[in-house]
Protein backbone atom coordinates (compact mmCIF):
# COMPACT_ATOMS: atom_id res chain seq x y z
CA UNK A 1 3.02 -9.28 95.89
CA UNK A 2 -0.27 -9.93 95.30
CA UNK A 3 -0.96 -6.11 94.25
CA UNK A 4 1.79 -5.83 92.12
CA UNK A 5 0.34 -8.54 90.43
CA UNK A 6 -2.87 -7.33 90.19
CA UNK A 7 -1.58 -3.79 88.20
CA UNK A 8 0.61 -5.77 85.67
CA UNK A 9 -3.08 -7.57 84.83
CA UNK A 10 -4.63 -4.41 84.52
CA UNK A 11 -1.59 -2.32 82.45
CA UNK A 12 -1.87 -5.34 80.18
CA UNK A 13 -5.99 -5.35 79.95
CA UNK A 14 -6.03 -1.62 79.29
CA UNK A 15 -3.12 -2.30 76.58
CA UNK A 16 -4.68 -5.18 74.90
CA UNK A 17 -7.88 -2.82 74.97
CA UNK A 18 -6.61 0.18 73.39
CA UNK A 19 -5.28 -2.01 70.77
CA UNK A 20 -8.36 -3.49 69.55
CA UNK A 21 -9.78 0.60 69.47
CA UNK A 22 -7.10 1.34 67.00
CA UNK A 23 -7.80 -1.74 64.91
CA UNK A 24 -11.60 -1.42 65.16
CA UNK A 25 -11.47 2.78 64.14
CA UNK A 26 -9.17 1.92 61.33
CA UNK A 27 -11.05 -0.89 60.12
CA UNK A 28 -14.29 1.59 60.46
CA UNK A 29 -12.21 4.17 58.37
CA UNK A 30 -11.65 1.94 55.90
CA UNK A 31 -14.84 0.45 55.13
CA UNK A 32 -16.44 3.78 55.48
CA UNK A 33 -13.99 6.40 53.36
CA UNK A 34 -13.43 5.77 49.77
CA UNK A 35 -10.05 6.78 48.62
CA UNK A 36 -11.50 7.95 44.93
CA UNK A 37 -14.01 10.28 44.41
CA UNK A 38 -17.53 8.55 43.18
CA UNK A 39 -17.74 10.63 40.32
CA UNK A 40 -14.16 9.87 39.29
CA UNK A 41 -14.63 6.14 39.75
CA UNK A 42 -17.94 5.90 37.89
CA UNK A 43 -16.38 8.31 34.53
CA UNK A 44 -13.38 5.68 34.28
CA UNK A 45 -15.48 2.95 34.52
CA UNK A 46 -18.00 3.82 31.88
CA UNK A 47 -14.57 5.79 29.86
CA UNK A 48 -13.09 2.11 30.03
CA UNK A 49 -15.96 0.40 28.45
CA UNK A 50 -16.57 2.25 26.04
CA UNK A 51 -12.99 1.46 24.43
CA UNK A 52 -13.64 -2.78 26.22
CA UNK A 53 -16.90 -3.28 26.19
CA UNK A 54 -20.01 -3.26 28.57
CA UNK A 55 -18.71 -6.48 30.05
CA UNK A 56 -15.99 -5.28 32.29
CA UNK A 57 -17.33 -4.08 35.15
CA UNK A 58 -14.23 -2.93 37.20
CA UNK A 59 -15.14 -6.14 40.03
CA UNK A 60 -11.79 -7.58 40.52
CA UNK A 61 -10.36 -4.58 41.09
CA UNK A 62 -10.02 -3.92 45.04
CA UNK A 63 -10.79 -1.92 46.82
CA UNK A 64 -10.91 0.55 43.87
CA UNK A 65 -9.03 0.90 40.57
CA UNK A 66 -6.18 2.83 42.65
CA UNK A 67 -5.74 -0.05 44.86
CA UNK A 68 -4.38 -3.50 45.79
CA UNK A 69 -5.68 -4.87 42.30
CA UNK A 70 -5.11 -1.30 40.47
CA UNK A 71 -7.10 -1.51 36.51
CA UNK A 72 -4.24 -2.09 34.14
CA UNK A 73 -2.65 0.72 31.89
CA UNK A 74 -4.09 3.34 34.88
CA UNK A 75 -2.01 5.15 37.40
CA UNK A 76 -2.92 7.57 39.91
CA UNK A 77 -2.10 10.23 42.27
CA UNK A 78 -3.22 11.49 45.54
CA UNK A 79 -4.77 15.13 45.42
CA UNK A 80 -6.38 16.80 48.35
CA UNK A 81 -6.59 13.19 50.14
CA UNK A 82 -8.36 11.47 47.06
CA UNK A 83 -7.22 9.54 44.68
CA UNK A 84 -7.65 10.33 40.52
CA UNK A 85 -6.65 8.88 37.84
CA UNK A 86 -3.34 10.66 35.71
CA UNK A 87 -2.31 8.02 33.33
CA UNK A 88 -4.51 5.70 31.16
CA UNK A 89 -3.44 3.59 28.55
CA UNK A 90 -5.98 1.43 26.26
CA UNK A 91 -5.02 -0.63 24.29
CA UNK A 92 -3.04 -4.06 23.32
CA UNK A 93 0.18 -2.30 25.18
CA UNK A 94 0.70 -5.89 27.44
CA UNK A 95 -0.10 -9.25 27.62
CA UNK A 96 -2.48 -8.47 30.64
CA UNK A 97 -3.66 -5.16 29.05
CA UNK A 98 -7.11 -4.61 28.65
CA UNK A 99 -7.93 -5.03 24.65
CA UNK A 100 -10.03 -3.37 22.60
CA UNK A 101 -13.60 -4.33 21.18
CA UNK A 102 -14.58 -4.12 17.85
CA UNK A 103 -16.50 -1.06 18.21
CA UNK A 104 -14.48 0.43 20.95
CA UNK A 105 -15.97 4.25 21.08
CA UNK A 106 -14.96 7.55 22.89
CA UNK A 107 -17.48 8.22 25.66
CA UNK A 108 -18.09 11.56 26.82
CA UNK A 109 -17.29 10.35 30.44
CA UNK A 110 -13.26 10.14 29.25
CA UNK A 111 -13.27 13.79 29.34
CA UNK A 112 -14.36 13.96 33.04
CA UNK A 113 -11.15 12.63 34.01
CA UNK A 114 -10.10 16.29 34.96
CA UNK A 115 -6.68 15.25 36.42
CA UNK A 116 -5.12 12.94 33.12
CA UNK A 117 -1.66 14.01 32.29
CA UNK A 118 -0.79 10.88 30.25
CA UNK A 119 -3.84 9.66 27.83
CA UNK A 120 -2.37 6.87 24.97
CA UNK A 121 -4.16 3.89 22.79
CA UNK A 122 -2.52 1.16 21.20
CA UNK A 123 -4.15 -1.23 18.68
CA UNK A 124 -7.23 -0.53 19.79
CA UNK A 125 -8.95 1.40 16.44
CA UNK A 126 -8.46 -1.71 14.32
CA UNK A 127 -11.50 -1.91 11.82
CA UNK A 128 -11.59 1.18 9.20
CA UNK A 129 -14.13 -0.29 7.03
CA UNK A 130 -16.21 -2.29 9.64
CA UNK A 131 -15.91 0.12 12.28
CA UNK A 132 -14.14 3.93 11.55
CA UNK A 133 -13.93 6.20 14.73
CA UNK A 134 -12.84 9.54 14.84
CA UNK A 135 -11.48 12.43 17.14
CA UNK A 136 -14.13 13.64 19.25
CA UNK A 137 -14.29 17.34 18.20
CA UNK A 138 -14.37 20.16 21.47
CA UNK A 139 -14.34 17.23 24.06
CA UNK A 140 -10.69 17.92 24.27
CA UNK A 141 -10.81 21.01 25.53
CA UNK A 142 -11.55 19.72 29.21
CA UNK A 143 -8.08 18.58 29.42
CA UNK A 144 -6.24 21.61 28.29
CA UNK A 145 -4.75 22.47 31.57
CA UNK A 146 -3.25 18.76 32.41
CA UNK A 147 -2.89 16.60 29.30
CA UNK A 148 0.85 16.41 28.86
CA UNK A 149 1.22 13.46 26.72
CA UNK A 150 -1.18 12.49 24.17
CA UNK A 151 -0.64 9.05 21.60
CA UNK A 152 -2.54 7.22 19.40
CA UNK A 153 -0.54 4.15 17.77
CA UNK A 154 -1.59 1.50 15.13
CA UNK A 155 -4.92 2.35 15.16
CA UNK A 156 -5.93 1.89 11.42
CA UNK A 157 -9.82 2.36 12.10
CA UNK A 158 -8.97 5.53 13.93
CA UNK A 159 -9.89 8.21 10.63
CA UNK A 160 -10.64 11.90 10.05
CA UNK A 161 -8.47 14.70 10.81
CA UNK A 162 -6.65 16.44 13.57
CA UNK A 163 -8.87 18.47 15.62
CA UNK A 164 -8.23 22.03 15.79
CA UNK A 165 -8.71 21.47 19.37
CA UNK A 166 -5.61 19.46 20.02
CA UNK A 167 -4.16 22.96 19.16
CA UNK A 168 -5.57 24.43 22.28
CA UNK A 169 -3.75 21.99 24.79
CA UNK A 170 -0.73 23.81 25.43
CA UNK A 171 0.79 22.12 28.38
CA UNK A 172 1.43 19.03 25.66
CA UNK A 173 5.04 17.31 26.07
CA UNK A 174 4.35 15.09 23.23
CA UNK A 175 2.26 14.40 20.48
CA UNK A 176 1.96 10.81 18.95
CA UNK A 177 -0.11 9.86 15.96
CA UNK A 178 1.94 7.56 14.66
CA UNK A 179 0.84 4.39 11.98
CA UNK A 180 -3.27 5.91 11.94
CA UNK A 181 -5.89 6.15 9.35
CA UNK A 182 -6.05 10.07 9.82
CA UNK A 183 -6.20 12.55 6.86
CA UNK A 184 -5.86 15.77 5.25
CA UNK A 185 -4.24 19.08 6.55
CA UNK A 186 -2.02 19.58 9.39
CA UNK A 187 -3.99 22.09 11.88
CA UNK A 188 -1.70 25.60 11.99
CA UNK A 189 -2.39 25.69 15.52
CA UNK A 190 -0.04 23.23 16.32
CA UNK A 191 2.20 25.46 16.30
CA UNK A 192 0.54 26.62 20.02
CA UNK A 193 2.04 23.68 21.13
CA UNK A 194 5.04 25.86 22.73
CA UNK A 195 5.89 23.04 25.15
CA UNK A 196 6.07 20.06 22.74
CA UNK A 197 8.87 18.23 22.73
CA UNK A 198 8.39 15.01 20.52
CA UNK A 199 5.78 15.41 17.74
CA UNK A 200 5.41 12.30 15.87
CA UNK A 201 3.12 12.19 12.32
CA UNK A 202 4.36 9.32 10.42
CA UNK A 203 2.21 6.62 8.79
CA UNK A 204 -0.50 8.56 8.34
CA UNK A 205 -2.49 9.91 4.95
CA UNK A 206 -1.46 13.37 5.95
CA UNK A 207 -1.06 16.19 2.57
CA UNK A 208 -1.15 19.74 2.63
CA UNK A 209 1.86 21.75 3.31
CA UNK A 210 3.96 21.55 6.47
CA UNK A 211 2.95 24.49 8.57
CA UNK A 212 5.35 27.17 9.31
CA UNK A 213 4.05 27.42 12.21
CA UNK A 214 6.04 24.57 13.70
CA UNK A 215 9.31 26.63 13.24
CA UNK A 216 7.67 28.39 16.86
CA UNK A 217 8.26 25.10 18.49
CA UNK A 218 11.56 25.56 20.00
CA UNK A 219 11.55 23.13 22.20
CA UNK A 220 11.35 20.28 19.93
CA UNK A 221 13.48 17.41 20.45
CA UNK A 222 11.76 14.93 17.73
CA UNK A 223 9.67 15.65 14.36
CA UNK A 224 8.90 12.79 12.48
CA UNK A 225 6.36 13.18 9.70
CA UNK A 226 7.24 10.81 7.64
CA UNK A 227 5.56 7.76 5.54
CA UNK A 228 2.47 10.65 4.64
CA UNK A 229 1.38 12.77 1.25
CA UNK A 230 3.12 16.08 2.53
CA UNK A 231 3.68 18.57 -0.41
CA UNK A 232 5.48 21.95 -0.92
CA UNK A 233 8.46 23.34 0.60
CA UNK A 234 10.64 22.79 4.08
CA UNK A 235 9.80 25.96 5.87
CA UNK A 236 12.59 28.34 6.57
CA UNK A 237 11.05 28.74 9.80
CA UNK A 238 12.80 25.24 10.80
CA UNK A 239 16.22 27.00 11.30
CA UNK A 240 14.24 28.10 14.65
CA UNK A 241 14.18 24.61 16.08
CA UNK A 242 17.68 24.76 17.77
CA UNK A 243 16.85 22.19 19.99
CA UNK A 244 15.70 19.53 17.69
CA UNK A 245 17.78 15.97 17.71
CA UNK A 246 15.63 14.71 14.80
CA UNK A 247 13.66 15.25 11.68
CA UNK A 248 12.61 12.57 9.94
CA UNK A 249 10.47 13.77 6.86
CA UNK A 250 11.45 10.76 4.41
CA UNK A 251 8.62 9.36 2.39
CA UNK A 252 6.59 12.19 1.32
CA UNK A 253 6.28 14.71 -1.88
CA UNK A 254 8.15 17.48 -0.48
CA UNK A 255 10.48 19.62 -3.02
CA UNK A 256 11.89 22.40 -4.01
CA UNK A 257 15.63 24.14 -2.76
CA UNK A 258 17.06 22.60 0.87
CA UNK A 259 16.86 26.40 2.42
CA UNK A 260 20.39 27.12 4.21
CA UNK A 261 18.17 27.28 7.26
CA UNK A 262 18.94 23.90 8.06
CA UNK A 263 22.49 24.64 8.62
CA UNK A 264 20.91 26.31 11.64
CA UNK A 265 20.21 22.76 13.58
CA UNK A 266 23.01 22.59 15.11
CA UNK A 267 22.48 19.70 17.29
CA UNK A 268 20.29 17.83 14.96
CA UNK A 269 21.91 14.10 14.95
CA UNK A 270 19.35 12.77 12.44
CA UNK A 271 18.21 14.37 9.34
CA UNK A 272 16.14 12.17 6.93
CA UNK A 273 14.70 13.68 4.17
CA UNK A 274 14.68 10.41 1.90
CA UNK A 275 12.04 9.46 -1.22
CA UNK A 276 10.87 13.33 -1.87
CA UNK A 277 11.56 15.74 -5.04
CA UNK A 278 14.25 18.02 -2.86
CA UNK A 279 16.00 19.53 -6.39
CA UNK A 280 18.53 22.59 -6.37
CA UNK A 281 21.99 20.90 -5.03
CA UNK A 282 23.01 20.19 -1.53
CA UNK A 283 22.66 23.55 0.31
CA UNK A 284 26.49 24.57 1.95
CA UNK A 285 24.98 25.18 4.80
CA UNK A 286 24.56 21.47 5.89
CA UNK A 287 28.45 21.94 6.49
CA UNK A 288 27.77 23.59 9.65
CA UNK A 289 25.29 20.80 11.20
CA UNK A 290 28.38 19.28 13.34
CA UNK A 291 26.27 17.07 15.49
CA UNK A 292 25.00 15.23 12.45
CA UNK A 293 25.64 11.49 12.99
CA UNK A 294 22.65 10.10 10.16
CA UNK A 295 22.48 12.26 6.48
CA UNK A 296 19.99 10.47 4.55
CA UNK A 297 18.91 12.48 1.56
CA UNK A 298 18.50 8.96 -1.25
CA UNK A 299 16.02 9.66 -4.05
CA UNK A 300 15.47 13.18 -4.26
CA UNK A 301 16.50 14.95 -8.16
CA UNK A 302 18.88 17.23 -6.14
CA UNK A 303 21.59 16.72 -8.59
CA UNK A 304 24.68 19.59 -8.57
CA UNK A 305 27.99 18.28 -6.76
CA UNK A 306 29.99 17.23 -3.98
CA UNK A 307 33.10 19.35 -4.25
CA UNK A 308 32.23 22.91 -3.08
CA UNK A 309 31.18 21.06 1.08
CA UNK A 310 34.08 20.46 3.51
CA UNK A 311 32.78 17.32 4.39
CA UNK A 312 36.21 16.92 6.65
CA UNK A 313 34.18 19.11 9.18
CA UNK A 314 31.16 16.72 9.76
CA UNK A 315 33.48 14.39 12.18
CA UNK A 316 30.64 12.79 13.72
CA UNK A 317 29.11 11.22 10.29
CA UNK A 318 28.39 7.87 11.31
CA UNK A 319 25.43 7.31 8.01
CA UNK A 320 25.73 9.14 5.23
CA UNK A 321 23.21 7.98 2.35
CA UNK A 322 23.61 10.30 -0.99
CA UNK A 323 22.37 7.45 -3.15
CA UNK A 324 19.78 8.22 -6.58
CA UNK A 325 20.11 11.56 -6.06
CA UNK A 326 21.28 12.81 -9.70
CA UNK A 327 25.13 13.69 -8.35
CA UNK A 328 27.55 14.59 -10.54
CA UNK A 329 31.57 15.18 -10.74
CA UNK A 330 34.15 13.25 -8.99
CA UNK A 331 34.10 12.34 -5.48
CA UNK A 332 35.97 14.80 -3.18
CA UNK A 333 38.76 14.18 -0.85
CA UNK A 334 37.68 15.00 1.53
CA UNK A 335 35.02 13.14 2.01
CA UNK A 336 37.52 10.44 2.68
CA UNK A 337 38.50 12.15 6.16
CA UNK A 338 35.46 11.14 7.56
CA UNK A 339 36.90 9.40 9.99
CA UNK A 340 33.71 7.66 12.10
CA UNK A 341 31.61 6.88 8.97
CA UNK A 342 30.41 3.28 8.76
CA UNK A 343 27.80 3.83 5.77
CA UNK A 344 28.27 5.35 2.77
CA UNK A 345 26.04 5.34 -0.39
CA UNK A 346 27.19 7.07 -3.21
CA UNK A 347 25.08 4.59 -5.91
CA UNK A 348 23.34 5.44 -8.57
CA UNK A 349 24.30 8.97 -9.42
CA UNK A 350 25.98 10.42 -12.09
CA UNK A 351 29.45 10.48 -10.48
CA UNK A 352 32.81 10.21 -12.43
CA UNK A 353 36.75 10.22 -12.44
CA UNK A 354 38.72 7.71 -10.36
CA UNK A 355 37.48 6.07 -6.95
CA UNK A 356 39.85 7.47 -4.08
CA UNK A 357 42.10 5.11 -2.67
CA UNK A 358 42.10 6.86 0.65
CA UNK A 359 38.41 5.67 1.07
CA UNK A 360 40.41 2.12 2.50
CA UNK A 361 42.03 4.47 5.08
CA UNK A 362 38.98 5.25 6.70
CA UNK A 363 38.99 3.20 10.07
CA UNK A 364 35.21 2.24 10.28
CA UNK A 365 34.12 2.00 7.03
CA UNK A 366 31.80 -1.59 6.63
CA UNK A 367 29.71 -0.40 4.04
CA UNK A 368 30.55 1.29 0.81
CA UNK A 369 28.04 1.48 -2.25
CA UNK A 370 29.58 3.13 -5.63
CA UNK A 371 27.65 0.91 -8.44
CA UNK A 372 25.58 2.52 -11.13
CA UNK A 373 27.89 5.85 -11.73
CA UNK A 374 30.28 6.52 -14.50
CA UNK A 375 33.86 6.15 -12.51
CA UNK A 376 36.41 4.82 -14.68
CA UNK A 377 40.05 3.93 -13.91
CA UNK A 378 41.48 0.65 -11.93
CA UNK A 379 40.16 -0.02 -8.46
CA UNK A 380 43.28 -0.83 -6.63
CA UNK A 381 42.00 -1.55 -3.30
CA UNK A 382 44.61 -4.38 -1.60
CA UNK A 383 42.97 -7.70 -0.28
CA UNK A 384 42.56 -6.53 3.19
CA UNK A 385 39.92 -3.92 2.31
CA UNK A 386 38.36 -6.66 -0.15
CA UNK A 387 38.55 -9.25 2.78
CA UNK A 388 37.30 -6.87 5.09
CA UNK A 389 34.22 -5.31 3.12
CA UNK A 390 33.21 -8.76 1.04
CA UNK A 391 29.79 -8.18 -0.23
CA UNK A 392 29.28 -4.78 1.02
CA UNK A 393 31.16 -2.62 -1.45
CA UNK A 394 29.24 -2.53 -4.42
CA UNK A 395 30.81 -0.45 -7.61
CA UNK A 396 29.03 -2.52 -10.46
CA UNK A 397 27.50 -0.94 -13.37
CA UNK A 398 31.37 1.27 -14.10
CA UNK A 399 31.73 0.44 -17.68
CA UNK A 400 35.03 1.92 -17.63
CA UNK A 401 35.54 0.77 -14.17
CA UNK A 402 38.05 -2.55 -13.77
CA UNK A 403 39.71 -4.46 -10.99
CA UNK A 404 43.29 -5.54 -10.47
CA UNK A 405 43.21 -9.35 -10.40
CA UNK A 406 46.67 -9.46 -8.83
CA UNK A 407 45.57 -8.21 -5.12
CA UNK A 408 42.82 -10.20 -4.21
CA UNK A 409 41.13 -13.43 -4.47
CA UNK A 410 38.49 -14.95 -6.76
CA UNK A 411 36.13 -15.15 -3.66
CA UNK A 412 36.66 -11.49 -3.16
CA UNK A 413 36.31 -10.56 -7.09
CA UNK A 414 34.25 -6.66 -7.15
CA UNK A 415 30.46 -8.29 -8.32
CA UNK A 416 29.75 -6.76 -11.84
CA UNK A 417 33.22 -5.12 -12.39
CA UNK A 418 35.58 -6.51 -15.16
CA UNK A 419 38.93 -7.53 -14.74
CA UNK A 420 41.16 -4.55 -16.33
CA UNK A 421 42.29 -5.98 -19.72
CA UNK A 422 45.54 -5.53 -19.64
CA UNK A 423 45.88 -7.89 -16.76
CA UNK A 424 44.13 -10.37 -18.76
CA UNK A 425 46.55 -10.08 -22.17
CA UNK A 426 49.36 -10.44 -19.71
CA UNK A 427 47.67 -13.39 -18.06
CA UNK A 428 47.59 -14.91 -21.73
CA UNK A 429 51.14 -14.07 -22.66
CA UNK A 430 52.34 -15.21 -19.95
CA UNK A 431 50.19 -18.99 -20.09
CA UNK A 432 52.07 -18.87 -23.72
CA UNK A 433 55.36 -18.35 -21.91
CA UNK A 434 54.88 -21.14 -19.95
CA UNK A 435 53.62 -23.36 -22.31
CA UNK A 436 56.66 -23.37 -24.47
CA UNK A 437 59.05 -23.07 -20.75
CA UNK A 438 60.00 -26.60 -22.09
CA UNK A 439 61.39 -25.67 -25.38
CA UNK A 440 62.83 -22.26 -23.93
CA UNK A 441 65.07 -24.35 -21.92
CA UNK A 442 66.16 -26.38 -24.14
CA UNK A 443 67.61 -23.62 -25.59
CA UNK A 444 69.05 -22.46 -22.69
CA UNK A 445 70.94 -25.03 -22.16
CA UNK A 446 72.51 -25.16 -25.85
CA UNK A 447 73.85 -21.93 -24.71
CA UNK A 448 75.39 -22.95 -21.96
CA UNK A 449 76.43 -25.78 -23.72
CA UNK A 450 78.68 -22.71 -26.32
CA UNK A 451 80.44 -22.24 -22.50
CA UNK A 452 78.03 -18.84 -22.66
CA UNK A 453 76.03 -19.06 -18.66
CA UNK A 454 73.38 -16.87 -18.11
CA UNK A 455 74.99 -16.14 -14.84
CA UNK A 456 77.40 -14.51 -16.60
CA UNK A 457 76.63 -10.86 -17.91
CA UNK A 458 76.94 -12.11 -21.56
CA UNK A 459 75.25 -15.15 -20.90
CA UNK A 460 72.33 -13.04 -19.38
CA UNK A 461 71.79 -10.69 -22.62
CA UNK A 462 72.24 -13.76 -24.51
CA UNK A 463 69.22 -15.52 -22.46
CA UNK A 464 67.59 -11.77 -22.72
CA UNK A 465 67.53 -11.99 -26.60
CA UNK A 466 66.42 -15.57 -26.47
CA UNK A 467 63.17 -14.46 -24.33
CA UNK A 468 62.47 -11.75 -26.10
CA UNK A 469 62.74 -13.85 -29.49
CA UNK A 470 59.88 -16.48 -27.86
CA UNK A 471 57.59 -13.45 -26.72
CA UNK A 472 57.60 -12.05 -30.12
CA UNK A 473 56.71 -15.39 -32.01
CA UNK A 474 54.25 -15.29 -29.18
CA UNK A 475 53.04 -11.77 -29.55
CA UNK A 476 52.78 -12.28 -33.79
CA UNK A 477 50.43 -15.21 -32.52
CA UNK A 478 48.15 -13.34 -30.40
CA UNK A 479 47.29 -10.44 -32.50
């Protein structure tokens, strides 16, 4: 007994032995293997203060910016049993996020960061007259191979121009510069970009014309380049970009003729081409964009019509905005079959005839602008659609245009459209009636007081002749 008691001590000695060799070799292989690289750790500390300042020193971070207490805005992966930093984001992104000094700089040391795939700043270049920053110039080439996402947003003190460099990173997914201080030309090399999928311009001080180029970039989902001093044409070349969803290009000095190219974006949902000089009439091809949900083309001189486009094929027209745009002719019918349409601005154009009933047909209609054209005719909308619109259908500045008092309400009265005057003369004849109902009756009843009733088919075309007597007198008054 007493040997078997004896092994049990020892199996549990050797055990409890053992044990505290694992724990002792792991704790040694901890303290003594560092999970990041030396150089890797020391270029995204001294990249970090450059944008924070020298005052951040990394210390609370343990047991390296990868670890327990990771740096905020960085992620990283593990590559060949190391650990390097892939995504780093500077900037005023988070409450917690690590913000910006006043002269926040680029230090060469960002560019040793060899594994980045995702590199973005956020109100970070806020000073352009105290403190301008620009693109570092060839630095960018060190990340060719691995930056896939690049964006810069709200940084007003962030000036210059594109590199042509940013041209040369062709595994880019997207491309932000959105709300900057950055200027002149857009770089033709862009266009390298054959990988981009969201390129994103707007709020910028960009001019120049819009490179063709860009029409190689067929796997573009997003383009927005609007809110900037673009000039010239829309490149034909855009009927390439089959894949796109949307092109915003709104806010810019862009003219000429809409090429029938764009007909070719077939599964473009948004196309925004607001606030340019777009002239020449509404191309027929935009008949053929069927995925179209947003058509927002106001204040452009395109002028022409809206008759010759089967606008009963766009079925998935949710916004259609065709407002200051120099239209003229009637309205079409079938613009009234669009059956999912929610917006439509038709205001201030040079559009005429009569406004189509059928437009209070159309099941989702909410808004409905028609003021400032040269329609004419009675609107004869019933108080349902009145009730149901209230201050969102606009058709003021009509002179020729006038309501039908009888089907709706004074709270629901068409702002800046008159009552149609015949309405009112019959209003007035008919106060006049009233007002001498008294003596009307009177006479009346000394008819029926001859034994003549005006139940009676003589006593009816005897009342008949006594009305229209009083509406003559009335009439002789009046005019």
């Amino acid at each position: 007994m007493a040997m078997k008691r004896s092994a049990i001590e020892t199996v549990f000695i050797c055990c409890v032995i053992f044990g505290m060799h694992i724990l002792s070799s792991k704790g040694e292989a901890d303290d003594s293997i560092s999970p990041m690289e030396r150089k890797e750790q020391e270029a995204l500390y001294s990249a970090v203060q450059g944008f924070v300042g020298s005052w951040w020193n990394g210390s609370d971070l343990y047991p390296d910016p990868c670890g327990w207490t990771p740096i905020q805005g960085a992620s990283c992966d593990l590559i060949n049993g190391f650990w390097y930093v892939t995504t780093l984001n500077i900037g005023s992104v988070y409450d917690n996020s690590l913000k910006c000094t006043s002269n926040a700089e680029f230090k060469h040391q960002l560019f040793e960061l060899r594994h980045l795939r995702s590199l973005s700043f956020s109100n970070c270049f806020l000073w352009p007259q105290k403190s301008p920053v620009s693109f570092p110039i060839t630095s960018w080439n060190t990340l060719a191979n691995t930056l896939e996402s690049l964006e810069f947003r709200s940084n007003p003190g962030l000036i210059g121009t594109i590199p042509i460099t940013f041209g040369h990173m062709k595994n880019l997914r997207s491309l932000v510069l959105q709300e900057n201080g950055l200027l002149g030309q857009l770089p033709d090399n862009l266009g390298n970009l054959v990988n981009l999928r969201r390129l994103i311009l707007t709020g910028n001080r960009f001019s120049g014309l819009i490179p063709s180029s860009l029409g190689g970039l067929t796997k573009l989902l997003i383009f927005d380049a609007s809110r900037n001093f673009l000039s010239g044409t829309l490149p034909t070349s855009f009927g390439n970009l089959t894949s796109l969803l949307k092109l915003d290009l709104s806010n810019n000095f862009l003219g000429g003729v809409l090429p029938r190219e764009v007909g070719l974006l077939k599964n473009l949902t948004l196309l925004d081409l607001g606030n340019n000089k777009f002239s020449g009439g509404l191309t027929l091809s935009i008949q053929e964009m069927l995925s179209l949900e947003e058509m927002v083309l106001p204040n452009n001189p395109i002028g022409g019509n809206l008759m010759n486009i089967q606008w009963e094929n766009m079925q998935n027209l949710v916004y259609l905005d065709l407002s200051s745009m120099g239209l003229t002719e009637s309205i079409p019918n079938s613009m009234t079959e669009l059956k999912r349409v929610r917006f439509l601005g038709l205001d201030n154009n040079c559009l005429s005839g009569h406004i189509p009933l059928r437009f209070e047909a159309m099941p989702n209609i909410s808004t409905l602008y028609l003021d400032g054209n040269y329609f004419t005719g009675k609107l004869e909308f019933s108080a349902r659609f009145y009730d149901k619109m209230g201050c969102r259908f606009r058709a003021s500045n009509n002179l020729d245009l006038c309501y039908l008092g009888n089907l709706i309400a004074s709270r629901h009265v068409p702002v800046g459209v008159r009552q149609c005057q015949q309405e009112i003369n019959n209003s007035s004849i008919e106060s006049n009636i009233k007002m001498k109902d008294g003596e009307f009756s009177q006479k009346s009843r000394a008819i029926v007081s001859l034994g003549i009733s005006r139940c009676s088919s003589v006593g009816f075309w005897w009342a008949l002749v006594a009305k229209m007597l009083v509406l003559t007198h009335l009439c002789n008054m009046i005019f």
